[in-house]
Protein backbone atom coordinates (compact mmCIF):
# COMPACT_ATOMS: atom_id res chain seq x y z
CA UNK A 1 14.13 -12.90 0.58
CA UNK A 2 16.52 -15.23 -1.74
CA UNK A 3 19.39 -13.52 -3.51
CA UNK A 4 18.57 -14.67 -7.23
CA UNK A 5 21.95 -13.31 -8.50
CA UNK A 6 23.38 -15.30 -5.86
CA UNK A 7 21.97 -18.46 -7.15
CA UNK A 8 22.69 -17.76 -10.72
CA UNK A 9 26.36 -16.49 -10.00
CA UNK A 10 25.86 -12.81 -11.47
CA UNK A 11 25.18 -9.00 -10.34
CA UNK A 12 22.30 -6.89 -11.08
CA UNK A 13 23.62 -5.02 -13.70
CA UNK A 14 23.84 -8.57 -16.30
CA UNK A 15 22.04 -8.83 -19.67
CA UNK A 16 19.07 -11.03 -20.28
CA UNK A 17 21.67 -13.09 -22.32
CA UNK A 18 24.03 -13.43 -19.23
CA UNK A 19 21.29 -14.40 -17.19
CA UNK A 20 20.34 -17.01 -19.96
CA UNK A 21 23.38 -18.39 -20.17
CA UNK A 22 24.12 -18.64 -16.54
CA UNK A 23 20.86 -20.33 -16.22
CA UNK A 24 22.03 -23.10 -19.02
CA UNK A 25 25.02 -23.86 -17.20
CA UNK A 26 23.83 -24.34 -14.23
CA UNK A 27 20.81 -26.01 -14.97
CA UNK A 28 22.95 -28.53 -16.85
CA UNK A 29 24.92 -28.84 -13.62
CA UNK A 30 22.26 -29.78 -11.48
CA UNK A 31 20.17 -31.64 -13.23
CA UNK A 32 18.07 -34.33 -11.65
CA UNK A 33 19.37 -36.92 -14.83
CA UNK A 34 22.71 -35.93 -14.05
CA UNK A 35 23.03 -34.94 -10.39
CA UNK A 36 20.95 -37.03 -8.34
CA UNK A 37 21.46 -34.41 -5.43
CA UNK A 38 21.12 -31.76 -7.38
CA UNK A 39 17.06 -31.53 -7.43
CA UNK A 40 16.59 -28.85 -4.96
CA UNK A 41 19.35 -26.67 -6.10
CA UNK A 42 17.56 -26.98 -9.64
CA UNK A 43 14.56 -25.85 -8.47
CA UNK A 44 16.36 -22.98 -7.00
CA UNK A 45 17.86 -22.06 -10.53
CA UNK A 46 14.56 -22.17 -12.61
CA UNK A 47 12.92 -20.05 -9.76
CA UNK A 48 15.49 -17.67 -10.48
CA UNK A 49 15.74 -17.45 -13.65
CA UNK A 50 11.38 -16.99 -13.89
CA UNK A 51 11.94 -13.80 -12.01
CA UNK A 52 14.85 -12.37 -13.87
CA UNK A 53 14.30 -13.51 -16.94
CA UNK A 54 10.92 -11.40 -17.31
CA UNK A 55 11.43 -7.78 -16.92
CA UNK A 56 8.22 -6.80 -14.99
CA UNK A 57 8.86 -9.35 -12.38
CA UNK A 58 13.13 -8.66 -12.49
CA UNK A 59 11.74 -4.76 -12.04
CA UNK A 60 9.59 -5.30 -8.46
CA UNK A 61 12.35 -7.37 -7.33
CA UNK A 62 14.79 -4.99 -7.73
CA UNK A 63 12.65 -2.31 -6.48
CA UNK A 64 10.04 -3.51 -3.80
CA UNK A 65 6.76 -1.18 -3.86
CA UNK A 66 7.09 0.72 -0.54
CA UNK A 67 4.48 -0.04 2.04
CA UNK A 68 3.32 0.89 5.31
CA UNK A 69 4.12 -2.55 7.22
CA UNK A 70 5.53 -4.76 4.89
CA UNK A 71 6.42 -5.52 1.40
CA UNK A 72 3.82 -6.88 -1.08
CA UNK A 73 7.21 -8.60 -3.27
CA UNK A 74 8.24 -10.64 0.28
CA UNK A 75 4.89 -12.09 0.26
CA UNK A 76 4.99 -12.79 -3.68
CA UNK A 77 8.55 -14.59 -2.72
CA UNK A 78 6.84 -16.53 -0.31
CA UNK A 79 3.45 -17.43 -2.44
CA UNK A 80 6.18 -20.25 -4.07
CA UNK A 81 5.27 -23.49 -2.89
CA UNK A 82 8.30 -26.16 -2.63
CA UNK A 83 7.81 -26.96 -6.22
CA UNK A 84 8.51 -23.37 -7.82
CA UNK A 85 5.04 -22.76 -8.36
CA UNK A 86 3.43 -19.74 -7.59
CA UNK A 87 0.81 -20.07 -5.29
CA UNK A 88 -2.37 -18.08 -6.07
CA UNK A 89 -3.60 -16.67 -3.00
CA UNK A 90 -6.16 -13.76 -2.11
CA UNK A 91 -5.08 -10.30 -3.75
CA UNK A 92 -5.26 -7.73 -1.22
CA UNK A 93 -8.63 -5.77 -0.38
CA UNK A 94 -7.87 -2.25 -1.12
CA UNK A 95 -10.31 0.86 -0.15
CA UNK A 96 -9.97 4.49 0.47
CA UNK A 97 -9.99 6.44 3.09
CA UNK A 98 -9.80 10.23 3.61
CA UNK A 99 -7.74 11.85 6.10
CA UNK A 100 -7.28 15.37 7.17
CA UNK A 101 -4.26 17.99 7.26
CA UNK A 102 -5.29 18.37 10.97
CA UNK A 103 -6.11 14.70 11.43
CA UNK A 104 -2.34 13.46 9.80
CA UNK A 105 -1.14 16.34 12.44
CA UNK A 106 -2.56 14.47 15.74
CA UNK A 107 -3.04 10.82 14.63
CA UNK A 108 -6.73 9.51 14.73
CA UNK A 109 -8.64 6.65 15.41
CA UNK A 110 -10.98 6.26 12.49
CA UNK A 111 -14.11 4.01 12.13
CA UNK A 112 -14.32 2.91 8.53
CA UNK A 113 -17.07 0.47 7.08
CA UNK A 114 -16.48 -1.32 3.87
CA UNK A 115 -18.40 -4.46 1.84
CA UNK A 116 -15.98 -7.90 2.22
CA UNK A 117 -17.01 -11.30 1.73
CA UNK A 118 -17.02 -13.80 4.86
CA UNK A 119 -16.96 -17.08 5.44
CA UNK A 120 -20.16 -19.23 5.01
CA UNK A 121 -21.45 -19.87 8.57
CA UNK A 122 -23.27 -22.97 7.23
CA UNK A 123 -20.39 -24.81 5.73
CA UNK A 124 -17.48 -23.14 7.53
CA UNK A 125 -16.49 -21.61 4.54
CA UNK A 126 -15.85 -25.31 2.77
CA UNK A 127 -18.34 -24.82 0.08
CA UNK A 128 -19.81 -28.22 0.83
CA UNK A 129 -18.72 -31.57 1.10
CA UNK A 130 -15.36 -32.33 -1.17
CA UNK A 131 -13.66 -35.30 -2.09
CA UNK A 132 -9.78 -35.77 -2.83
CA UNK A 133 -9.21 -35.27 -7.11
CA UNK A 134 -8.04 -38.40 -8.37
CA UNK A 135 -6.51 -36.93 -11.22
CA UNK A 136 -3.36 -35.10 -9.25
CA UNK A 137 -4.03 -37.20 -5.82
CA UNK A 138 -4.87 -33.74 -4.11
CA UNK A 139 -1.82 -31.82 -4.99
CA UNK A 140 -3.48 -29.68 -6.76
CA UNK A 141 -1.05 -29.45 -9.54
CA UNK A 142 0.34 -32.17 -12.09
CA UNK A 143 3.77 -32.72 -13.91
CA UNK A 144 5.06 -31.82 -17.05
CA UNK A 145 8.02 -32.40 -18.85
CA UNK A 146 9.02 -29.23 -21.29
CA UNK A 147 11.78 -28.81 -23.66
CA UNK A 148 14.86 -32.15 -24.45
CA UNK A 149 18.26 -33.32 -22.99
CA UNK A 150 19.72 -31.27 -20.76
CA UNK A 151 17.56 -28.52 -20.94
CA UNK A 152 14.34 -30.55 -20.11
CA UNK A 153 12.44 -28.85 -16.91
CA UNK A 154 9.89 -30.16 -14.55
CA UNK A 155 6.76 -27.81 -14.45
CA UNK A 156 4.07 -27.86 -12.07
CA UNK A 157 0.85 -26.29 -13.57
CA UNK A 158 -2.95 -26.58 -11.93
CA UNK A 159 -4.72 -29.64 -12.46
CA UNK A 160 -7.43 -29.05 -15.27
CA UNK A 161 -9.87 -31.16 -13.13
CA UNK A 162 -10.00 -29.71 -9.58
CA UNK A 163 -8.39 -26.13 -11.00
CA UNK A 164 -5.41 -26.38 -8.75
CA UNK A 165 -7.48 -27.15 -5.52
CA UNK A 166 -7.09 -30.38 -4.97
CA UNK A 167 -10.28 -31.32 -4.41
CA UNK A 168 -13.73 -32.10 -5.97
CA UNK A 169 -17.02 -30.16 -4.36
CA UNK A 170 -19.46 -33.37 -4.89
CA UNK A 171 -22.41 -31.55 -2.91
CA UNK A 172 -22.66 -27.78 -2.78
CA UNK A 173 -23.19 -25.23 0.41
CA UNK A 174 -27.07 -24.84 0.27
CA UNK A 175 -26.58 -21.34 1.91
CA UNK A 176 -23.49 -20.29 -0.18
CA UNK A 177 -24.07 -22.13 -3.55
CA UNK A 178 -20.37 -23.94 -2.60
CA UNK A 179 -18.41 -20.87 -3.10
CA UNK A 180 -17.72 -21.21 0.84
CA UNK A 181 -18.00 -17.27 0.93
CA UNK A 182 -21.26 -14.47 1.24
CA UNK A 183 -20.91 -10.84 1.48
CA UNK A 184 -21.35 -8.62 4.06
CA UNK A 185 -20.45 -5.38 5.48
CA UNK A 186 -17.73 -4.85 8.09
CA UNK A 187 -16.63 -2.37 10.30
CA UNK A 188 -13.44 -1.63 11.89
CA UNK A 189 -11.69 1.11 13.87
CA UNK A 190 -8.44 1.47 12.77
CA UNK A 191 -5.29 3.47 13.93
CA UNK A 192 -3.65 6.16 11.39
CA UNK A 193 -0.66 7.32 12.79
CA UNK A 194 1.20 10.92 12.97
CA UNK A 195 2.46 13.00 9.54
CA UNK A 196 0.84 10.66 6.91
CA UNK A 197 0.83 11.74 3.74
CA UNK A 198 -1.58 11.59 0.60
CA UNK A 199 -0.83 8.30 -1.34
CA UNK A 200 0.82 6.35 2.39
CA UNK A 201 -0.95 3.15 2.80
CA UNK A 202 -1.34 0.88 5.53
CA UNK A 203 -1.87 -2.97 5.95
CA UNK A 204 -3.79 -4.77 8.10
CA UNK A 205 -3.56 -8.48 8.18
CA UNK A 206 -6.34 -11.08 7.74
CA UNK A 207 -9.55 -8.57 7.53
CA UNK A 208 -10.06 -8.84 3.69
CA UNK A 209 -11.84 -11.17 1.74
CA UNK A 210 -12.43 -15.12 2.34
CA UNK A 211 -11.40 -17.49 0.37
CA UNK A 212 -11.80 -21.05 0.97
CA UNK A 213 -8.98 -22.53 0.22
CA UNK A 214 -6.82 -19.62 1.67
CA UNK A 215 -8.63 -17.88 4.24
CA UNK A 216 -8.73 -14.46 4.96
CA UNK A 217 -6.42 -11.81 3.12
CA UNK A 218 -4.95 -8.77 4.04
CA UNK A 219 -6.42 -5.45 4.08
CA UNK A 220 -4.79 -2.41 2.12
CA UNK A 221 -5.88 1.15 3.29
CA UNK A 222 -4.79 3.67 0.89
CA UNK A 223 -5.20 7.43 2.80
CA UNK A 224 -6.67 10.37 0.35
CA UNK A 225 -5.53 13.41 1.75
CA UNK A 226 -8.73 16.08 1.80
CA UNK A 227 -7.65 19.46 2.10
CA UNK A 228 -10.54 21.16 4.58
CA UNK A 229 -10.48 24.46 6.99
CA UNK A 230 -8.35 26.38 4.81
CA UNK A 231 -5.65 23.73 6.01
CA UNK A 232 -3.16 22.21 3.48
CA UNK A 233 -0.16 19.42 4.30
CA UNK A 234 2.89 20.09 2.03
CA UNK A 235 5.52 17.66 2.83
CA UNK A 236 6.45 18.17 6.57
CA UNK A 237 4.55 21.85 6.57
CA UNK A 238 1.30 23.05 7.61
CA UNK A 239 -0.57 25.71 5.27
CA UNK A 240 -3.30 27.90 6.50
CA UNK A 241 -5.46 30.41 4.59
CA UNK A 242 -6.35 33.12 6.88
CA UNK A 243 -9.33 35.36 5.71
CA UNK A 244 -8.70 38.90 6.28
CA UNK A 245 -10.47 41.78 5.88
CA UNK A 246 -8.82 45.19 4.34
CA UNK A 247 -8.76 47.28 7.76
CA UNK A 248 -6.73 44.23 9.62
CA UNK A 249 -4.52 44.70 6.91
CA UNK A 250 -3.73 48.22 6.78
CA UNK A 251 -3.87 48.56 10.42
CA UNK A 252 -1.79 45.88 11.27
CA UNK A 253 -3.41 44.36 13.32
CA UNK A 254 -3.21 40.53 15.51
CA UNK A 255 -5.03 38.15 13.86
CA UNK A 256 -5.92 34.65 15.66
CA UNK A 257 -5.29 31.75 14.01
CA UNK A 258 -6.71 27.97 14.25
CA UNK A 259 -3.63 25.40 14.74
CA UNK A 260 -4.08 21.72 15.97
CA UNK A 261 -1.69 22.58 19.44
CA UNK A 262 -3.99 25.51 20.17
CA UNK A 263 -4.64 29.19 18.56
CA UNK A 264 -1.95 31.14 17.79
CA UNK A 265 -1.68 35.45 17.53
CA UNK A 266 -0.06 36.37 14.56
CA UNK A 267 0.59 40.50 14.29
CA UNK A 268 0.61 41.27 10.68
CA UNK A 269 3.79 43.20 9.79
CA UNK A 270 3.82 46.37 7.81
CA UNK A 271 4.29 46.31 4.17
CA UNK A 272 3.09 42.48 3.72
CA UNK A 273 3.54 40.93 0.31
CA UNK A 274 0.26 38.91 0.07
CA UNK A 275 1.54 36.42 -2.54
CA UNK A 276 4.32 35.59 -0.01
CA UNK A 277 3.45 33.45 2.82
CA UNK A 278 3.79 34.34 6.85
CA UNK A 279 6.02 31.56 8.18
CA UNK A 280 5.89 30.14 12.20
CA UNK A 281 8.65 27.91 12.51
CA UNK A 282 8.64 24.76 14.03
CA UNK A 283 5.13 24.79 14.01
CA UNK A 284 4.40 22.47 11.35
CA UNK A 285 4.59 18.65 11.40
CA UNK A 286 7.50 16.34 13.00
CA UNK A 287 9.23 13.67 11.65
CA UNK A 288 12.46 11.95 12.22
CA UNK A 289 12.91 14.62 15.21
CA UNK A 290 12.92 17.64 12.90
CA UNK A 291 9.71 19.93 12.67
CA UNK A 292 8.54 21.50 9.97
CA UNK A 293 6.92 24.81 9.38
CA UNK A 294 3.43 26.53 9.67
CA UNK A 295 3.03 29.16 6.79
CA UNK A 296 0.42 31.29 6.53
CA UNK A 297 -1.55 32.58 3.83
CA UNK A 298 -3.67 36.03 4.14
CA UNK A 299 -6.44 36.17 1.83
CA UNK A 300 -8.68 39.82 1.60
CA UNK A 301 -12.06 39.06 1.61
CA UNK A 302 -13.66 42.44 2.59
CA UNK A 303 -12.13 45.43 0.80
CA UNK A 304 -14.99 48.25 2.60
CA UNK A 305 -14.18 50.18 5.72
CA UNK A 306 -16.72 49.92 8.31
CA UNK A 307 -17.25 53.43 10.52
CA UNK A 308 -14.81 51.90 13.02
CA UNK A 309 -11.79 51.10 11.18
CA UNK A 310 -11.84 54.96 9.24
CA UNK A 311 -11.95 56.38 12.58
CA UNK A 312 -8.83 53.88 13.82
CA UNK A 313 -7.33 54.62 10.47
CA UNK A 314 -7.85 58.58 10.66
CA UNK A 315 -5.87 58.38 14.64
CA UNK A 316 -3.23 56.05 13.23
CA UNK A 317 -2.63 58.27 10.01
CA UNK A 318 -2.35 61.66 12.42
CA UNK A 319 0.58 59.85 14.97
């Protein structure tokens, strides 16, 4: 990714009016009517200066959006085509899917099926026959002088004719009305790894939506954690509401409990505070080598003695 303090010759922590008048100077410096070598480097500068002039854009390149697989700002970087324009492509296809304590625990392979749109199998996802737009010679964008002397820049905007795609459709897609693209519904088995967490996402590339000037783009999967099974995730531990009923209680006596390794025996100790958890450590989930914890919950849902547990009760109370 480029270093736009670098190219304006300041540090992150300048004003808008430093990065103003850095962007002055050198855009005096290495302009085209005054440095004939200088056209590249000037493009460089007003790139620049877009991003950290504006403080939305300055504030996701300072601070990427963390993701699963890549960085959504790298590929807004990249979306500049060699005349500082941004390049509109496909936005991301985002959907939701729902994952487990116990499933984030293991790792699954999950089927998901979700509605996309394809490309046209009748036109190849063209739309229809085109023809080159005379107006901007298939560029897809035209030239225009903005501001005087040596502040004049060189902006690239979409052609009004062809709406930045270069080209005319001159006889639409019978099957796809020229939009080059139909709906339909996919489905895909996809890979969630180990210890995710609610809010993670993950990115799979090219099995979004069509477009046809751009092709496929990317698929976003944002995981919902669903708390189910009395199981909850809580950063790196694993919480578990055990039901109990009031004899295993006063009795003290092992309780089994569900875990995703296998069932564990847990012996409840006398004189248990009920609003504090029963911890198993290094039982919960693992990451960067260090496990976390399984803590256990006991929840009374049976406060009646059945004939069995007075009679237990009776030969505990007479030891």
């Amino acid at each position: 990714m480029k270093d736009y303090y670098k190219i304006l010759g300041i540090d992150k922590k300048s004003t808008k009016d430093e990065i103003k008048k850095a962007y002055r100077t050198l855009s005096k410096k290495y302009h085209p009517d005054i440095n004939p070598d200088g056209d590249e480097m000037f493009k460089e500068i007003a790139e620049a200066y877009e991003v950290l002039s504006d403080d939305k854009k300055r504030s996701q390149y300072d601070n990427p959006i963390p993701f699963m697989g890549s960085n959504p700002f790298e590929d807004f970087i990249k979306n500049f085509n060699n005349r500082g324009q941004r390049v509109n492509k496909v936005p991301y296809k985002v959907i939701k899917v729902n994952i487990t304590p116990i499933e984030s625990y293991l790792g699954v392979k999950k089927s998901i099926t979700y509605q996309t749109n394809i490309s046209c199998e009748q036109c190849s996802g063209s739309g229809g026959k085109k023809e080159v737009c005379k107006t901007c010679d298939g560029r897809g964008n035209t030239v225009k002088k903005v501001g005087t002397g040596f502040f004049t820049q060189i902006i690239n905007t979409p052609c009004e004719r062809c709406n930045g795609k270069g080209e005319i459709l001159i006889d639409a897609c019978f099957n796809c009305g020229g939009s080059g693209k139909k709906q339909n519904i996919t489905q895909l088995s996809i890979d969630i790894p180990k210890n995710v967490s609610n809010g993670d996402s993950l990115k799979i590339n090219g099995k979004g939506d069509f477009d046809s000037r751009y092709g496929y783009s990317d698929l976003v999967i944002h995981l919902v954690m669903v708390d189910t099974d009395g199981f909850e995730k809580i950063n790196n531990d694993l919480v578990y509401t055990k039901k109990i009923n009031l004899s295993e209680l006063i009795l003290n006596k092992d309780v089994e409990l569900p875990h995703p390794d296998g069932k564990l025996t847990l012996k409840i100790p006398y004189n248990v505070e009920l609003i504090k958890p029963l911890r198993l450590k290094n039982k919960g989930y693992s990451a960067n080598n260090i496990k976390g914890d399984f803590y256990v919950k006991l929840n009374i849902v049976n406060n009646e003695l059945n004939d069995n547990d007075r009679v237990e009760l009776l030969e505990w109370l007479n030891k």
